[in-house]
PDB file of N, CA and C in Angstrom:
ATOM      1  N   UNK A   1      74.913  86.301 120.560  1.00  0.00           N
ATOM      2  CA  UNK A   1      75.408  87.596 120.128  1.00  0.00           C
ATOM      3  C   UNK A   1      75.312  87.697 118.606  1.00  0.00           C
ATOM      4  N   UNK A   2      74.851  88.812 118.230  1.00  0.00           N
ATOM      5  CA  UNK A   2      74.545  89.067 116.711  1.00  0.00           C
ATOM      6  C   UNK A   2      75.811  89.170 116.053  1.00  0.00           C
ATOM      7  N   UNK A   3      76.028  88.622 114.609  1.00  0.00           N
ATOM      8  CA  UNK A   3      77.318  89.124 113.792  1.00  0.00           C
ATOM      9  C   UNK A   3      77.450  90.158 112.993  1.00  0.00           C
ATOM     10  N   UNK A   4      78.842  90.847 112.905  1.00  0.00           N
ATOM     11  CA  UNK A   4      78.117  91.959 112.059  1.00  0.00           C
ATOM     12  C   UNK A   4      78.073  91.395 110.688  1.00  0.00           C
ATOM     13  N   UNK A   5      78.081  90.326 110.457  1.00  0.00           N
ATOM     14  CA  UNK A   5      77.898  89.843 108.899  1.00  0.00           C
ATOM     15  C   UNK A   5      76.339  89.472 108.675  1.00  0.00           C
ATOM     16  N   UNK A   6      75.443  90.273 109.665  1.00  0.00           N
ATOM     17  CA  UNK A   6      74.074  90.147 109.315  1.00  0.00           C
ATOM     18  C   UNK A   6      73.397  91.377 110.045  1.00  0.00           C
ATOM     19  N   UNK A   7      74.337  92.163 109.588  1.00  0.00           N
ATOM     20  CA  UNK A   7      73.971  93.459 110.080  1.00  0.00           C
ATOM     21  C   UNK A   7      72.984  94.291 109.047  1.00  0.00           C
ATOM     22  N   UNK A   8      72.164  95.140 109.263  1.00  0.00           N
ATOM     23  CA  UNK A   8      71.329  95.709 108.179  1.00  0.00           C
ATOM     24  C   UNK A   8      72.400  96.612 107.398  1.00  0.00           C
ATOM     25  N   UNK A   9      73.278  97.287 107.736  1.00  0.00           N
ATOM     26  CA  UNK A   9      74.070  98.303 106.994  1.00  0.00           C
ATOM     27  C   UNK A   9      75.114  97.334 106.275  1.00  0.00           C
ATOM     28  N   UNK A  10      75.534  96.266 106.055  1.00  0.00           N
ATOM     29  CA  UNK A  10      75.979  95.496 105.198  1.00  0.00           C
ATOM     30  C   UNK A  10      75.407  94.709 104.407  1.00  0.00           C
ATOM     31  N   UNK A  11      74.182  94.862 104.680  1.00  0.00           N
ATOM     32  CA  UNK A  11      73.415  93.561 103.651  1.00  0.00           C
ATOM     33  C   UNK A  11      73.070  93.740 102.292  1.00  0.00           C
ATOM     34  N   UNK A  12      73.906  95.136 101.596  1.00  0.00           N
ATOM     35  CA  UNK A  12      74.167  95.652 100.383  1.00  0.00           C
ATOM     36  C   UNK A  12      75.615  95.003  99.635  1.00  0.00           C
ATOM     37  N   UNK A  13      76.683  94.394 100.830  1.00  0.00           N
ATOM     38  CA  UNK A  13      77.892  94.061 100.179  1.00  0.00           C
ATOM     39  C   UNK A  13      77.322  92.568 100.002  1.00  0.00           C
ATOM     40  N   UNK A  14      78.196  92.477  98.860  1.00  0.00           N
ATOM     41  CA  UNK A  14      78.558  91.042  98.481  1.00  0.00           C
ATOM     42  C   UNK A  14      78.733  90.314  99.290  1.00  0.00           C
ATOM     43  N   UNK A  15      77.874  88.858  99.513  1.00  0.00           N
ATOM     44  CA  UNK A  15      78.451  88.160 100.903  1.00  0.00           C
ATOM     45  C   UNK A  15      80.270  87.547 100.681  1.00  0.00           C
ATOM     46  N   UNK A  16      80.287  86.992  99.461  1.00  0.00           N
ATOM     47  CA  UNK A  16      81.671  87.048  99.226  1.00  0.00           C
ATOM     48  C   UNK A  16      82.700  87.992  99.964  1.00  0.00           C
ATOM     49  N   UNK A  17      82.705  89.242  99.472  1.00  0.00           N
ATOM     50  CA  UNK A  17      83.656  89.978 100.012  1.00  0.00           C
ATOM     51  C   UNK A  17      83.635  89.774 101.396  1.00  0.00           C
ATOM     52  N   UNK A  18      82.279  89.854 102.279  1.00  0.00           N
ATOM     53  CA  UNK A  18      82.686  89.800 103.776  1.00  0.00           C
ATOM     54  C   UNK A  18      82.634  88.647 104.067  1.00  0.00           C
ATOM     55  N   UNK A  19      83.012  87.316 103.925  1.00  0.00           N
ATOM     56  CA  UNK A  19      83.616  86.412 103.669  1.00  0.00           C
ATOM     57  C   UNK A  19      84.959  86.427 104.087  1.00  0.00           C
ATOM     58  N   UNK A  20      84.891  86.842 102.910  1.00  0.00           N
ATOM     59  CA  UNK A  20      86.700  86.948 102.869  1.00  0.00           C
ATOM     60  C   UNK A  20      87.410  87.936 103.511  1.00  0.00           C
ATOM     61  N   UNK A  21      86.518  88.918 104.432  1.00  0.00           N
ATOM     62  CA  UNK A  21      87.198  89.445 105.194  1.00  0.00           C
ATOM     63  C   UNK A  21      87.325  88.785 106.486  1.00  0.00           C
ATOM     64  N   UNK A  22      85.714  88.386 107.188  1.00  0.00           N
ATOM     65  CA  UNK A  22      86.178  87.345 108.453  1.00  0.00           C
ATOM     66  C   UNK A  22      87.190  86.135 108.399  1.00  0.00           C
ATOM     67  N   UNK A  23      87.254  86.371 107.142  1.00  0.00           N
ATOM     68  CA  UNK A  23      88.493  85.190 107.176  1.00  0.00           C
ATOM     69  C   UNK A  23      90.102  85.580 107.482  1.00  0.00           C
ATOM     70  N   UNK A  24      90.251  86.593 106.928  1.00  0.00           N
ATOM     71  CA  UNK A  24      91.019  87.894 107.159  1.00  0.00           C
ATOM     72  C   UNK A  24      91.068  88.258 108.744  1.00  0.00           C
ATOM     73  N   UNK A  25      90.271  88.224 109.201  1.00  0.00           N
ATOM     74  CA  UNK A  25      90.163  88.819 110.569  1.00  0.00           C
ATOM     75  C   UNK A  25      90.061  87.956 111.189  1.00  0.00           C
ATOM     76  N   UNK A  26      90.322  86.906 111.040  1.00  0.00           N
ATOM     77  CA  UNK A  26      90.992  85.223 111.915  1.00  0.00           C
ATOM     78  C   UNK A  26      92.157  85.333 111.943  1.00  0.00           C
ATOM     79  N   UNK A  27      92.250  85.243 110.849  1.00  0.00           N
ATOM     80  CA  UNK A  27      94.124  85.236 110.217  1.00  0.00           C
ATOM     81  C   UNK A  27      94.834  86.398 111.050  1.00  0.00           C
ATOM     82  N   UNK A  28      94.008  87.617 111.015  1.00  0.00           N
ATOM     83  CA  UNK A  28      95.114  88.995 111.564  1.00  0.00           C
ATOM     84  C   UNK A  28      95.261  88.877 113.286  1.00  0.00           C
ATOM     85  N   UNK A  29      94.048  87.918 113.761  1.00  0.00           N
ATOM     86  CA  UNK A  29      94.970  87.912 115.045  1.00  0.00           C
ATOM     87  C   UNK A  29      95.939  87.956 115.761  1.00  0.00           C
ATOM     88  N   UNK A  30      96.081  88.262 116.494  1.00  0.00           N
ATOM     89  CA  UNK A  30      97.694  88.295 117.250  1.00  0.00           C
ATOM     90  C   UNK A  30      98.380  88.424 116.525  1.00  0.00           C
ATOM     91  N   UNK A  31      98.575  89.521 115.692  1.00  0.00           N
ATOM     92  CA  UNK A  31      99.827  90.018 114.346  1.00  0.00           C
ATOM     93  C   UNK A  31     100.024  91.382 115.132  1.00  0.00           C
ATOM     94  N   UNK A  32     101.353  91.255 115.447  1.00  0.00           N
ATOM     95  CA  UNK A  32     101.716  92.895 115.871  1.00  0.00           C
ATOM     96  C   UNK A  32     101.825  93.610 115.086  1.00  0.00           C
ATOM     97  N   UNK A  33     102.166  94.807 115.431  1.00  0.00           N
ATOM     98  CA  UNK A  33     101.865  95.992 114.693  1.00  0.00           C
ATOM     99  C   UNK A  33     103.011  95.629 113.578  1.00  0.00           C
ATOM    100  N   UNK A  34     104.265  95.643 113.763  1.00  0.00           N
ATOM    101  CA  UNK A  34     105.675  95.099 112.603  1.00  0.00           C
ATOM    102  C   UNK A  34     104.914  93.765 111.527  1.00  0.00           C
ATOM    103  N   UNK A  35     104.240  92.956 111.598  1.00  0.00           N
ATOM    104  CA  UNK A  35     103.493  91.972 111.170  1.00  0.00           C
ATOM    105  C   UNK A  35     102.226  92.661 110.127  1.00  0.00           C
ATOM    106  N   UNK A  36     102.049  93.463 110.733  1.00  0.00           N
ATOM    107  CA  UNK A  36     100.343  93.431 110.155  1.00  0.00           C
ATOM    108  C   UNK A  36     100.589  94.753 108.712  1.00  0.00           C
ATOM    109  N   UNK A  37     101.596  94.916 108.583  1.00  0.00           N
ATOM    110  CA  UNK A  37     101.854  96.070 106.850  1.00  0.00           C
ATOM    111  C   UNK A  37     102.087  94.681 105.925  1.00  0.00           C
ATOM    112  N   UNK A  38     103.350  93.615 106.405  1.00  0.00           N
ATOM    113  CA  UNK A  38     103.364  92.294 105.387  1.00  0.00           C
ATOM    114  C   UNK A  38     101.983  91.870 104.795  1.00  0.00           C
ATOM    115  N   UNK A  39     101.218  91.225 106.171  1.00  0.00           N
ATOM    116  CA  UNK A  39      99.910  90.887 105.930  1.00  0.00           C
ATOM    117  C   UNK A  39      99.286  91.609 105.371  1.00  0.00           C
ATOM    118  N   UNK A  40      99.161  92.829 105.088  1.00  0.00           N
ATOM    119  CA  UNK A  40      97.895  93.641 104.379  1.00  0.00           C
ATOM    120  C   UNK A  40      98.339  93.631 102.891  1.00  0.00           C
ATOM    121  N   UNK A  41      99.360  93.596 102.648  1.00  0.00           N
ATOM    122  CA  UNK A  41     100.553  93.085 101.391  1.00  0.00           C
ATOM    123  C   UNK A  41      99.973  92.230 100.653  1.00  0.00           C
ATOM    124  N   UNK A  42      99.932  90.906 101.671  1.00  0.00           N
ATOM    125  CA  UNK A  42      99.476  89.851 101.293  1.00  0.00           C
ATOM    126  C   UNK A  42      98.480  89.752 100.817  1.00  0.00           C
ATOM    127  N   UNK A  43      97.186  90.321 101.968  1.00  0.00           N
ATOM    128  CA  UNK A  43      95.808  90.355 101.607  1.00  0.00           C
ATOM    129  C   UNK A  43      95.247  91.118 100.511  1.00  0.00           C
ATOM    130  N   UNK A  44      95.639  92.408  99.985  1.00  0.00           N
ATOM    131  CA  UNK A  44      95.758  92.912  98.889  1.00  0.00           C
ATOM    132  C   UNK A  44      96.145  92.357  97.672  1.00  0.00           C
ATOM    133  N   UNK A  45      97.538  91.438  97.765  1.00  0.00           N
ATOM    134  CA  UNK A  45      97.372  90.106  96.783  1.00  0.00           C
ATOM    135  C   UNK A  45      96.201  89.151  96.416  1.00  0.00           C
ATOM    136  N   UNK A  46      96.067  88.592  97.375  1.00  0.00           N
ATOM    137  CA  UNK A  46      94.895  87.902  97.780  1.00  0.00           C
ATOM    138  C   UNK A  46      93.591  88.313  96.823  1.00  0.00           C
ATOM    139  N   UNK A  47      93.183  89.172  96.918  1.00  0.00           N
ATOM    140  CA  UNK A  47      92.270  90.062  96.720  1.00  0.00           C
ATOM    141  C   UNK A  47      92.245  90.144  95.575  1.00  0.00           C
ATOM    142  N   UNK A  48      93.691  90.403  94.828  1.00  0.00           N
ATOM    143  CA  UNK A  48      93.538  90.369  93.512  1.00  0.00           C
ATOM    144  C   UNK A  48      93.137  89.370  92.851  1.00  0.00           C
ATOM    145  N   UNK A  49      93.810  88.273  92.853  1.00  0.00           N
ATOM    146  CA  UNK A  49      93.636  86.814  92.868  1.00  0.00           C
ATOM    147  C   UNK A  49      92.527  86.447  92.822  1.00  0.00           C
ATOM    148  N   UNK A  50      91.686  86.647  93.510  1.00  0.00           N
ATOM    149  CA  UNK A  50      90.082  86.161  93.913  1.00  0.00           C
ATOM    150  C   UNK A  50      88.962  87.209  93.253  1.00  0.00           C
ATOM    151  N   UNK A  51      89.699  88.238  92.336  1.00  0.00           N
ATOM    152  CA  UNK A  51      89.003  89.224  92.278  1.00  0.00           C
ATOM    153  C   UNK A  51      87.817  89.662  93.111  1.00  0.00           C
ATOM    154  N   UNK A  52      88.403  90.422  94.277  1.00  0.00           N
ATOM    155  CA  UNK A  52      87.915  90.822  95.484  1.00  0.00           C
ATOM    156  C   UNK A  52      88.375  92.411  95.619  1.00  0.00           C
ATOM    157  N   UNK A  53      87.559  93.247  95.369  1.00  0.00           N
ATOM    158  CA  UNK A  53      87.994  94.977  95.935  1.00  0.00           C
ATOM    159  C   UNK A  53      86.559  95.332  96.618  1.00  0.00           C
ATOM    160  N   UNK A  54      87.167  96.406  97.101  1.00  0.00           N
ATOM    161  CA  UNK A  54      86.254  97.267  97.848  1.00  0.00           C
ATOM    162  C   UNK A  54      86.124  98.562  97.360  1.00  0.00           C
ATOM    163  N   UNK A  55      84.840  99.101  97.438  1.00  0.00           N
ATOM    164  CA  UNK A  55      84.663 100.605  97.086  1.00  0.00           C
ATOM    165  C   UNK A  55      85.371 101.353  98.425  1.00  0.00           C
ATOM    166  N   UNK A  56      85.845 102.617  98.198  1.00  0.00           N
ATOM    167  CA  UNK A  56      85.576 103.585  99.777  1.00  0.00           C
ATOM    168  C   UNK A  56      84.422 103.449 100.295  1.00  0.00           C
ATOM    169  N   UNK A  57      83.230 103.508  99.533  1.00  0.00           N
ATOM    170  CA  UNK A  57      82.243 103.444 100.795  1.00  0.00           C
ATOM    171  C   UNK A  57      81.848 102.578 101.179  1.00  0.00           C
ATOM    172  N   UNK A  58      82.298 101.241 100.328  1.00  0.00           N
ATOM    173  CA  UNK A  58      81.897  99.637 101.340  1.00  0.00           C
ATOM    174  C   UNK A  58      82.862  99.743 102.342  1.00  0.00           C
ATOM    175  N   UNK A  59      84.351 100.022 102.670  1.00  0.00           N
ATOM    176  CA  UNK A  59      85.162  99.623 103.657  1.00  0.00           C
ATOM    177  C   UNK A  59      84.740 100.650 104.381  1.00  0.00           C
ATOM    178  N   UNK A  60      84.470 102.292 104.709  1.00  0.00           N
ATOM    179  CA  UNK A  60      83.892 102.685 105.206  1.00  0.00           C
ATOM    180  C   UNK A  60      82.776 101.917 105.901  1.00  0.00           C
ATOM    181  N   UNK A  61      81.641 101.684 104.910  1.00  0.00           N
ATOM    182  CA  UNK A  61      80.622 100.582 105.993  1.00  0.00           C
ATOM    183  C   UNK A  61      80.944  99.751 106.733  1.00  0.00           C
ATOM    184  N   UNK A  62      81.951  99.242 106.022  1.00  0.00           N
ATOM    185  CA  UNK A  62      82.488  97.900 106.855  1.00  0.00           C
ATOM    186  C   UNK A  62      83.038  98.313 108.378  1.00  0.00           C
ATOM    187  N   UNK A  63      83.948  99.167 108.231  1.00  0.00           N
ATOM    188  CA  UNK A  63      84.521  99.629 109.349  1.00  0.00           C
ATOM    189  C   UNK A  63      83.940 100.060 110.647  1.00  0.00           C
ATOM    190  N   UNK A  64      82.947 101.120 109.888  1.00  0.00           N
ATOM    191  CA  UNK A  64      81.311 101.511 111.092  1.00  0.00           C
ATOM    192  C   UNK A  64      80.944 100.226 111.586  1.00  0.00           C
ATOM    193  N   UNK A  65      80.626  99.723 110.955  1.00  0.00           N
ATOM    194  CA  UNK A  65      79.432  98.462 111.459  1.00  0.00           C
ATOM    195  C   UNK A  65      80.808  97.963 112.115  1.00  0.00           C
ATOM    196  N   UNK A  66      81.851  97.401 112.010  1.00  0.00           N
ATOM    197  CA  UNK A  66      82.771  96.533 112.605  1.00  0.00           C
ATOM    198  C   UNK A  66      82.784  97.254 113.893  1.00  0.00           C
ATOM    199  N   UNK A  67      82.680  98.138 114.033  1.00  0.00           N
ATOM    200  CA  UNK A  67      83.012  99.004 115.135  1.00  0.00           C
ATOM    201  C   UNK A  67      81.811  98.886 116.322  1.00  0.00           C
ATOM    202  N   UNK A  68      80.475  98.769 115.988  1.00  0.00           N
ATOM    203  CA  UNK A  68      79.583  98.468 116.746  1.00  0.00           C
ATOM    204  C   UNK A  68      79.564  97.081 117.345  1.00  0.00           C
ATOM    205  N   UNK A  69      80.498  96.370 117.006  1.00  0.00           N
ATOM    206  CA  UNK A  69      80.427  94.797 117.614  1.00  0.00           C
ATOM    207  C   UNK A  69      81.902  94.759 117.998  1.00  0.00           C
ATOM    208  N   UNK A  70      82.934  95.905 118.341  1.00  0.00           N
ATOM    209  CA  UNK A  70      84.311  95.722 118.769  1.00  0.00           C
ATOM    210  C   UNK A  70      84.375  96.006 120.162  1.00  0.00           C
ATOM    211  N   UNK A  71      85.591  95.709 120.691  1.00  0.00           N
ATOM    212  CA  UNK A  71      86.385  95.987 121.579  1.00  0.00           C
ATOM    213  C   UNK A  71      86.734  97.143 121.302  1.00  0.00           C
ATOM    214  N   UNK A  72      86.935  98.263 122.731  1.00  0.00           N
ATOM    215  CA  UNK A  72      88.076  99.372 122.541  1.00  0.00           C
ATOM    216  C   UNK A  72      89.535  98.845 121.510  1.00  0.00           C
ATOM    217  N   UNK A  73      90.015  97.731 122.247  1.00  0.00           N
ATOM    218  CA  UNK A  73      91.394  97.265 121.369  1.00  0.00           C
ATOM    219  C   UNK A  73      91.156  97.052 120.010  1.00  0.00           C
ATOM    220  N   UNK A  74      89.806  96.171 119.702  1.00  0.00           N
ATOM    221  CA  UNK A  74      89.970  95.972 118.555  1.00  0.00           C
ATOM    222  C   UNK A  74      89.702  97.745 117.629  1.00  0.00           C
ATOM    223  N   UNK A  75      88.617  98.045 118.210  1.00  0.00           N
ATOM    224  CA  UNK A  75      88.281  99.641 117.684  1.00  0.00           C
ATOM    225  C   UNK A  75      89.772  99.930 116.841  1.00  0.00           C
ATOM    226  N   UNK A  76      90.834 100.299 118.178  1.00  0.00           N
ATOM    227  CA  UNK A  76      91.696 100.826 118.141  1.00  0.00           C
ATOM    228  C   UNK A  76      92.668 100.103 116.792  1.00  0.00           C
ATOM    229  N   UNK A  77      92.848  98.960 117.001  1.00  0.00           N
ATOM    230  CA  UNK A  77      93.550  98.183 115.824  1.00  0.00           C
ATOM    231  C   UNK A  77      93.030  98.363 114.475  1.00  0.00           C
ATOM    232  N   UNK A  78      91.501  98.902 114.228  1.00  0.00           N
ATOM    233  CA  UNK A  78      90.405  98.781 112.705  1.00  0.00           C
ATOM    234  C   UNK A  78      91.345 100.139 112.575  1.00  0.00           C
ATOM    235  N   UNK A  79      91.269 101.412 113.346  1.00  0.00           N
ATOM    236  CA  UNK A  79      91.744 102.715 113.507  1.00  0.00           C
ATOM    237  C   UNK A  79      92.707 102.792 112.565  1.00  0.00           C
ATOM    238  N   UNK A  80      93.737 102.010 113.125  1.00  0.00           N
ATOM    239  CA  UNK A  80      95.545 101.929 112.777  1.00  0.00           C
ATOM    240  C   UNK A  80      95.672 101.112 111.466  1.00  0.00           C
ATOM    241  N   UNK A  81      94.699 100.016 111.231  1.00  0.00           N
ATOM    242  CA  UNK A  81      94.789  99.612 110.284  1.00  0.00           C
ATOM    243  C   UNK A  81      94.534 100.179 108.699  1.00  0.00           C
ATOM    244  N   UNK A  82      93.072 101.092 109.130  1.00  0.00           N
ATOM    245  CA  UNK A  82      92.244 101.769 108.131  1.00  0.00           C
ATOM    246  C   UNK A  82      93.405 103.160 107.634  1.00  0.00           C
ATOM    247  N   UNK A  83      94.221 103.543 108.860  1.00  0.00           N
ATOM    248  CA  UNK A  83      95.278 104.737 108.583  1.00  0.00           C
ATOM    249  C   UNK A  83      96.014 104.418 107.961  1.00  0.00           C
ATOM    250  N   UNK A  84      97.002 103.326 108.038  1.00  0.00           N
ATOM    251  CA  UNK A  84      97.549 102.161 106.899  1.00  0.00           C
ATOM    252  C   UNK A  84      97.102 102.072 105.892  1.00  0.00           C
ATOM    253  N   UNK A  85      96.148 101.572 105.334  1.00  0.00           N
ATOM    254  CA  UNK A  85      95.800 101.219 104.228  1.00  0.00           C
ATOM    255  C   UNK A  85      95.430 102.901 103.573  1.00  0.00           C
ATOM    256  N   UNK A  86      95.099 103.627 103.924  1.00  0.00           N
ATOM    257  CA  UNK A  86      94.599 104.866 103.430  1.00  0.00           C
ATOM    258  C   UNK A  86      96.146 105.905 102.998  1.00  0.00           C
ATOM    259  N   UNK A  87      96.942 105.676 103.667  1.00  0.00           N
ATOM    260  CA  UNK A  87      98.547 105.894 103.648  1.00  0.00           C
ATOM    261  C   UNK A  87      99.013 105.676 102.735  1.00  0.00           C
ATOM    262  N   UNK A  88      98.960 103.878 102.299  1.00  0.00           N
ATOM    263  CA  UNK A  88      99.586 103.143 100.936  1.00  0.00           C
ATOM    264  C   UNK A  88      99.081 103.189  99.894  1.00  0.00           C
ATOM    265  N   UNK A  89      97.633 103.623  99.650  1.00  0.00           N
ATOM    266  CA  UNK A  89      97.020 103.650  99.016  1.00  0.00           C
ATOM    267  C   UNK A  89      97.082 105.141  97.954  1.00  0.00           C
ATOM    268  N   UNK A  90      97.674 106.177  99.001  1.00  0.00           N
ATOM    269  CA  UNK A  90      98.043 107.010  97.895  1.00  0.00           C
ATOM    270  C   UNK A  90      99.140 107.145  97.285  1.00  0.00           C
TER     271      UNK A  90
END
């Protein structure tokens, strides 16, 4: 099965950054919904730290392409997550 970390519509990001997101997306497993605002907390720390950001239109990409290699559930979790972060962010 192909990854999307060798997908043609990502092969413009930094391999770093998506890196450090599958790493991210190990970690966010099985984090319920009450769990997963701390964690994005965190990871946003993180991020700083490592000097790691994203444009809107890389996490946009990211999200598309993540979406072609998901689960309905997971779909649904990128959904809730991306509404989150777009929420705190203003």
């Amino acid at each position: 099965m192909a990854s999307w970390l060798d997908d043609p519509d990502v092969a413009h990001i930094d391999k770093a950054k998506l890196n450090f997101l599958q790493m991210l997306v190990f970690e966010s497993n099985g984090l319920s919904k009450e769990q997963m605002f701390p964690f994005l907390i965190a990871v946003a720390k993180r991020g700083k730290e490592n000097n790691i950001s994203f444009t809107e239109e890389e996490i946009d990409t990211i999200i598309q392409t993540l979406k072609k290699y998901a689960s309905e559930d997971e779909i649904d979790k990128m959904n809730k997550m991306a509404a989150l972060y777009r929420k705190n962010k203003k």
